[in-house]
Protein backbone atom coordinates (compact mmCIF):
# COMPACT_ATOMS: atom_id res chain seq x y z
CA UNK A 1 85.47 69.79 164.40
CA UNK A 2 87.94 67.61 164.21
CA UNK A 3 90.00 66.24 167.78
CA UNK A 4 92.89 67.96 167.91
CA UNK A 5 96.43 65.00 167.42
CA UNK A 6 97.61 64.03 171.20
CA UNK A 7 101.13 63.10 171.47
CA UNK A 8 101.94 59.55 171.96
CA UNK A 9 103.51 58.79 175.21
CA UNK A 10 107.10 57.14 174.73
CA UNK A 11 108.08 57.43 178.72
CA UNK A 12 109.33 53.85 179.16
CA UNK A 13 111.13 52.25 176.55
CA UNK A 14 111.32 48.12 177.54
CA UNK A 15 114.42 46.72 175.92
CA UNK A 16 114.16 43.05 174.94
CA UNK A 17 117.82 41.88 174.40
CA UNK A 18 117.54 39.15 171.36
CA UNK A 19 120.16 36.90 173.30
CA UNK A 20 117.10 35.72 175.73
CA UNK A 21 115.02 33.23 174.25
CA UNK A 22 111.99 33.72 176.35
CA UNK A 23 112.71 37.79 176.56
CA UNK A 24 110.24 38.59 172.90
CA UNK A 25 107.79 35.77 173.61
CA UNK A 26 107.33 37.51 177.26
CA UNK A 27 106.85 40.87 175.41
CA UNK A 28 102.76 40.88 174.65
CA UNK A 29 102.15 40.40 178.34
CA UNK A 30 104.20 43.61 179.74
CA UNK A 31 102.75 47.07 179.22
CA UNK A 32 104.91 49.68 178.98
CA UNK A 33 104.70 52.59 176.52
CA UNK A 34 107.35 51.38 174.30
CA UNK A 35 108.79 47.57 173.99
CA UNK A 36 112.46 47.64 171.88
CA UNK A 37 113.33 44.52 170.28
CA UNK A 38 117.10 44.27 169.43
CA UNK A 39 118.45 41.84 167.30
CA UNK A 40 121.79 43.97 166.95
CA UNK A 41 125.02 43.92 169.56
CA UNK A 42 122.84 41.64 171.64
CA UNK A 43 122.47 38.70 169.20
CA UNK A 44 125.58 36.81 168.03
CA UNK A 45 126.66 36.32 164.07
CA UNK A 46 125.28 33.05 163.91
CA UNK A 47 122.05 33.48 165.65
CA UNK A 48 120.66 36.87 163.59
CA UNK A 49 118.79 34.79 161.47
CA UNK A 50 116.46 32.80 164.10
CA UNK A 51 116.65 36.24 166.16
CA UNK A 52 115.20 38.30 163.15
CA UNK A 53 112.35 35.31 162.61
CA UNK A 54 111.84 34.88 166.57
CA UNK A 55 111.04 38.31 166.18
CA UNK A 56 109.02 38.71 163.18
CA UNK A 57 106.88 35.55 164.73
CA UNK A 58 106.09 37.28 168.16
CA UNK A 59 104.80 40.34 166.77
CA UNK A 60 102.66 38.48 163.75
CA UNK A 61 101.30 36.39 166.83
CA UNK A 62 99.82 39.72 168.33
CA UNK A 63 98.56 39.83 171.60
CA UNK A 64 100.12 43.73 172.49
CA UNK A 65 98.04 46.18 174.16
CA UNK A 66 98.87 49.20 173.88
CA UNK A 67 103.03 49.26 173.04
CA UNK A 68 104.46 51.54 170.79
CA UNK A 69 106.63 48.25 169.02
CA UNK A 70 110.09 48.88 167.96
CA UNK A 71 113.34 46.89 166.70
CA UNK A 72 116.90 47.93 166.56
CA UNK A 73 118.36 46.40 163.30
CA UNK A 74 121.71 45.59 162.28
CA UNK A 75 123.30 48.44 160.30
CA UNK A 76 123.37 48.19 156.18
CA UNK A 77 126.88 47.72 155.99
CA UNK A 78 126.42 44.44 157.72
CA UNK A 79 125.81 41.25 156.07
CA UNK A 80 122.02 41.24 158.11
CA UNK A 81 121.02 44.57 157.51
CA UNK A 82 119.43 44.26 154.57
CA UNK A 83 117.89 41.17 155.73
CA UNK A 84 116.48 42.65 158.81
CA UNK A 85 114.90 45.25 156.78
CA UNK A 86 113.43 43.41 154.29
CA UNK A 87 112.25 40.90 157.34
CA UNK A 88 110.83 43.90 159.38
CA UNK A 89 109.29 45.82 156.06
CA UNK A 90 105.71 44.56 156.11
CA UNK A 91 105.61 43.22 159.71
CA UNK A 92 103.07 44.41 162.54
CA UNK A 93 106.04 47.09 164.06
CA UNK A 94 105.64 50.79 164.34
CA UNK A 95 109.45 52.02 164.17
CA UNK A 96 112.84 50.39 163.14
CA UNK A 97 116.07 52.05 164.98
CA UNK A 98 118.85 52.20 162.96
CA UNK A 99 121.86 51.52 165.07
CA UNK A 100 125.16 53.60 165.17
CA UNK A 101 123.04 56.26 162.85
CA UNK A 102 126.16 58.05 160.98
CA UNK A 103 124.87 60.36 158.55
CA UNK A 104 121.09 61.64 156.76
CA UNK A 105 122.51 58.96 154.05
CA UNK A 106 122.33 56.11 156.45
CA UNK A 107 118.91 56.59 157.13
CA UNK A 108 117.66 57.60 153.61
CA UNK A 109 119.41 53.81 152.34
CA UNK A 110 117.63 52.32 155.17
CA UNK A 111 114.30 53.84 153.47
CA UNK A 112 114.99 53.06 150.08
CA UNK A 113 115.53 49.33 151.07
CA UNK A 114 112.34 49.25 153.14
CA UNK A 115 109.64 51.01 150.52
CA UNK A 116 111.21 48.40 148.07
CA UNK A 117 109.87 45.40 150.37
CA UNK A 118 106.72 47.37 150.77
CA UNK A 119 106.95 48.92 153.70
CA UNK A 120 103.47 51.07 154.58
CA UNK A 121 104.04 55.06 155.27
CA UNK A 122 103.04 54.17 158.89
CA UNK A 123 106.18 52.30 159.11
CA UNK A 124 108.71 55.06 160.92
CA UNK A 125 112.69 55.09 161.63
CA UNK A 126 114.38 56.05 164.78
CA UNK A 127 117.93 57.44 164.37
CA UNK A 128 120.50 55.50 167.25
CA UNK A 129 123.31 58.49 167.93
CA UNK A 130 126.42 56.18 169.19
CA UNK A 131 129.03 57.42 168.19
CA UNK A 132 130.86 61.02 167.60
CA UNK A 133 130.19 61.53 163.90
CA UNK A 134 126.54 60.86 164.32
CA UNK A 135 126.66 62.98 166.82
CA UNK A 136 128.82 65.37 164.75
CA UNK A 137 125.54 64.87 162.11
CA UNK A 138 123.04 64.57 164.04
CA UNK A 139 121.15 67.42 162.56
CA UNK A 140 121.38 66.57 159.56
CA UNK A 141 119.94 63.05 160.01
CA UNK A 142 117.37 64.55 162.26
CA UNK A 143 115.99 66.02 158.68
CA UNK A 144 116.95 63.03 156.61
CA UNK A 145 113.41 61.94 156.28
CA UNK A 146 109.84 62.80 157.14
CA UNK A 147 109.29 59.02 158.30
CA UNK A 148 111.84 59.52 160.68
CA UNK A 149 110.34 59.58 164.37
CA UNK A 150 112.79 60.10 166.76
CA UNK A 151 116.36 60.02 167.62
CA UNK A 152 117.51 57.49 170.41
CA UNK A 153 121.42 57.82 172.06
CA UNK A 154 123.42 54.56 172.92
CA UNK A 155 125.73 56.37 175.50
CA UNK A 156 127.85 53.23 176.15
CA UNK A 157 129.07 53.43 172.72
CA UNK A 158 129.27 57.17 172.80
CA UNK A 159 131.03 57.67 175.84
CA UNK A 160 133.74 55.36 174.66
CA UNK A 161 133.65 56.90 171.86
CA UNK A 162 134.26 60.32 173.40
CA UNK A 163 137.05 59.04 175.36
CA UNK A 164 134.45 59.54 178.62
CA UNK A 165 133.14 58.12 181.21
CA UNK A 166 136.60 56.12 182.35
CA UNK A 167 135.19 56.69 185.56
CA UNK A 168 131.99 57.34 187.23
CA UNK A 169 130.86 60.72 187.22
CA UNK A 170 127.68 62.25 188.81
CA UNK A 171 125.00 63.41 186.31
CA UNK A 172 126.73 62.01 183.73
CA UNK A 173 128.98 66.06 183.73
CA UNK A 174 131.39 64.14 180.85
CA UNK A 175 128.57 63.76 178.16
CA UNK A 176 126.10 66.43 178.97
CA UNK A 177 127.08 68.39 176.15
CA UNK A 178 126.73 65.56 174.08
CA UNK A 179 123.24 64.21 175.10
CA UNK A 180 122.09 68.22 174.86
CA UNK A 181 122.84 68.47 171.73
CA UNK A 182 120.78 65.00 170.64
CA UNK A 183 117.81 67.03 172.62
CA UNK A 184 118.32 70.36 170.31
CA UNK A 185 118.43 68.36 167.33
CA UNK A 186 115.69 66.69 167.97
CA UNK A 187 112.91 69.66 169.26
CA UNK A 188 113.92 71.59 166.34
CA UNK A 189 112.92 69.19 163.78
CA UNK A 190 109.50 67.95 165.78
CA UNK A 191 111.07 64.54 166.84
CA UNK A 192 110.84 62.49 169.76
CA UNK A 193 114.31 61.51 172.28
CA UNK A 194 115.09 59.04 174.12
CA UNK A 195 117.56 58.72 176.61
CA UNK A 196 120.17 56.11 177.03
CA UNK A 197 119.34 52.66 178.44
CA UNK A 198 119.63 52.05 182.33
CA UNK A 199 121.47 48.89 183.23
CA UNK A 200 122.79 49.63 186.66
CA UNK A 201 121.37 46.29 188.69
CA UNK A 202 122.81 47.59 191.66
CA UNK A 203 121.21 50.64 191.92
CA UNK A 204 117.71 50.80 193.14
CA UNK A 205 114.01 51.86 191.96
CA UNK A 206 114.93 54.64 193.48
CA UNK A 207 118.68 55.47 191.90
CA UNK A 208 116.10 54.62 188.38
CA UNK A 209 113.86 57.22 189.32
CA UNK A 210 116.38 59.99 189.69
CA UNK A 211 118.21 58.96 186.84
CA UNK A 212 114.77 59.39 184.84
CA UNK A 213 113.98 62.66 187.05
CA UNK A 214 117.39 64.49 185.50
CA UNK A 215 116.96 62.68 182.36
CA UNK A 216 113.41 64.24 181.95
CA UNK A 217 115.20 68.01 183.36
CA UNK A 218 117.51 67.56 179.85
CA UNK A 219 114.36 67.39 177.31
CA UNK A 220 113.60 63.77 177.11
CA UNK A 221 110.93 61.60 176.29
CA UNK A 222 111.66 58.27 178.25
CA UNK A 223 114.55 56.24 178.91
CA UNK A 224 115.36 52.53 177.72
CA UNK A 225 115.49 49.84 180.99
CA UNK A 226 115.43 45.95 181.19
CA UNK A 227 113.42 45.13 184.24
CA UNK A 228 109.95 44.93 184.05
CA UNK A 229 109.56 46.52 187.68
CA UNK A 230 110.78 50.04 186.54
CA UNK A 231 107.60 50.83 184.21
CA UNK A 232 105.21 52.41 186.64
CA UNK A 233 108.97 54.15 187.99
CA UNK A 234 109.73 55.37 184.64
CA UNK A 235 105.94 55.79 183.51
CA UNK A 236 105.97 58.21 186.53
CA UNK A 237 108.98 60.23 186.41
CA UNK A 238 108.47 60.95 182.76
CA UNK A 239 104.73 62.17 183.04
CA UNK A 240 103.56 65.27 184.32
CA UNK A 241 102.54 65.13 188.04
CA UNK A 242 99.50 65.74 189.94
CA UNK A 243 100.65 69.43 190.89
CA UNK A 244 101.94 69.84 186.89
CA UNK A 245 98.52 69.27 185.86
CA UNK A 246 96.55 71.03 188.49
CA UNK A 247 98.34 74.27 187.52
CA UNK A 248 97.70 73.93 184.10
CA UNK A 249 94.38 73.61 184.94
CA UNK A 250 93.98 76.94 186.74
CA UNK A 251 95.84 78.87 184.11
CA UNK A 252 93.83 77.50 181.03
CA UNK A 253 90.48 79.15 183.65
CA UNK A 254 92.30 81.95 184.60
CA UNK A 255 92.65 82.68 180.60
CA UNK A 256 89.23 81.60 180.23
CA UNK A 257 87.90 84.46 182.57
CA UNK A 258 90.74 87.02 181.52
CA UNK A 259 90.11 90.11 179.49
CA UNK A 260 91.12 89.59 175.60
CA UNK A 261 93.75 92.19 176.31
CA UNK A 262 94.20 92.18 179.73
CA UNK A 263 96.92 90.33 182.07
CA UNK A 264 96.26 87.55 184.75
CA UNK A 265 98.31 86.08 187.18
CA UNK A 266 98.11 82.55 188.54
CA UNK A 267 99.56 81.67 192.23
CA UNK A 268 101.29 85.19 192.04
CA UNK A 269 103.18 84.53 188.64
CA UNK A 270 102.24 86.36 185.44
CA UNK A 271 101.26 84.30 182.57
CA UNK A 272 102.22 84.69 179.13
CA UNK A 273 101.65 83.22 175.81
CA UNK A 274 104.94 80.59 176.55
CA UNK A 275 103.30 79.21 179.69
CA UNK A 276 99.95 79.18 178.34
CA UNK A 277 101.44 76.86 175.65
CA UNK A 278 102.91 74.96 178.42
CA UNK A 279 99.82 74.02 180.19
CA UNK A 280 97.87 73.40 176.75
CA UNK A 281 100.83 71.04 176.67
CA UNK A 282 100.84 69.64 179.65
CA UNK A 283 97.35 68.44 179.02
CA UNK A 284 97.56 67.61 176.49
CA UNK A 285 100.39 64.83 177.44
CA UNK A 286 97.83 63.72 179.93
CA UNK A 287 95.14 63.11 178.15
CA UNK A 288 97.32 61.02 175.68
CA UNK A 289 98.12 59.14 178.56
CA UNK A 290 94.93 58.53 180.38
CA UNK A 291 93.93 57.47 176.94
CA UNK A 292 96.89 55.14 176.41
CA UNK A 293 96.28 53.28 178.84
CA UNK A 294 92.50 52.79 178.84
CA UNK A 295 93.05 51.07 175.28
CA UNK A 296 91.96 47.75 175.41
CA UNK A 297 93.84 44.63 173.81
CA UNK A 298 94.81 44.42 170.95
CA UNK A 299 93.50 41.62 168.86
């Protein structure tokens, strides 16, 4: 019988801004889940070029463990975007992000241009919601394409966008609505979400972890960061904990020893098909984990 597909962990998403020149040669030696290479907003006009090819050069070089490796590209109606695809086609990467994702037609160009410079099927595209009529679309480019992965939201962008965020405001009340709807849009077409980057410097590991905590309350996946030292913060908030996993344990035996037809409870709760589903879930995610991270080096 065949092992049943685990999901692949995406709770920390490492950005590496393309305006440091030691920040993608660092990248094989950190191990988060996911390392985001951006050679967009970051990188000025005349330094795309040696940013795609710094880029391109790192990840040929190898070294990664375990990362999930992505890139944010400049968009199509740029004068690199068509470079950067053609560039990132055939390279060692697992997922280009399309930034400021506008429309199902944005992302279905980006395809054309990358199976045309031989891009493998394995090669997947992240949708980057940053601005109101993406978000406006954002179902429809959530079903664009069945190489699309996941969707992604740049909330500096959007919140400007959406006239919000002029000051601060406490769980982010101005664009809830917004960031819900990327979460809807996403579980109903099977894709992976990840929340907005965290930049705050002044906050601590702490202020990180309860940013992640409420992040992971909406529906998503991971979050993007810069620092190094919030992995194991974001690796923890995102995953399910120790108490998560230990239920799901005793409901999977309670079903076990259950009559076909008859109920069971578990610490006083009835269970049901939804929270059996739940804990096969749950599980599941930590297995995928556990096994994530016992993956040696890549060569």
């Amino acid at each position: 019988m065949a092992e049943p597909k685990l999901p692949t962990p995406r709770r920390s998403v490492l950005y590496r801004l393309g305006v440091d020149p030691g920040a993608y040669e660092a990248a094989p030696s950190l191990h988060p889940d996911v390392l985001l290479f951006e050679i967009e907003d970051s990188v000025p006009p005349g330094d795309k070029d040696r940013a795609r090819q710094r880029v391109v050069d790192v990840l040929v070089a190898g070294g990664f463990r375990r990362q999930e490796r992505l890139c944010t590209v400049n968009g199509l109606d740029t004068p690199w975007g068509h470079a950067d695809l053609a560039a990132l086609a055939k390279a060692p990467l697992d997922g280009i992000v399309l930034a400021k994702t506008e429309g199902a037609e944005t992302v279905r160009a980006a395809e054309a241009v990358l199976v045309a410079n031989g891009a493998p099927p394995t090669l997947r595209l992240w949708g980057m919601i940053e601005t109101p009529r993406g978000l406006v679309s954002v179902q429809e480019i959530a079903r664009a394409t069945p190489r699309l992965a996941g969707l992604a939201v740049g909330l500096g962008d959007l919140s400007r966008g959406l006239n919000a965020f002029r000051r601060p405001a406490p769980n982010r009340w101005p664009v809830v609505p917004a960031l819900a709807s990327l979460v809807l849009a996403a579980r109903a077409n099977g894709l992976a979400v990840i929340d907005s980057s965290f930049r705050d410097v002044k906050d601590s590991p702490e202020g990180f972890r309860e940013a992640c905590l409420a992040s992971r309350e909406m529906g998503f996946d991971g979050k993007v960061f810069e620092d190094p030292a919030l992995i194991s913060v974001a690796n923890e908030a995102y995953g399910p904990s120790d108490e998560e996993v230990a239920w799901a344990k005793k409901v999977i035996v309670a079903r076990r020893s259950a009559s076909p037809t008859g109920e069971y409870y578990v610490d006083g709760a009835h269970i049901d098909p939804q929270y059996e589903a739940l804990a096969e879930r749950i599980l599941s995610y930590r297995m995928a984990i556990d096994r994530a991270e016992q993956d040696p080096p890549a060569k």
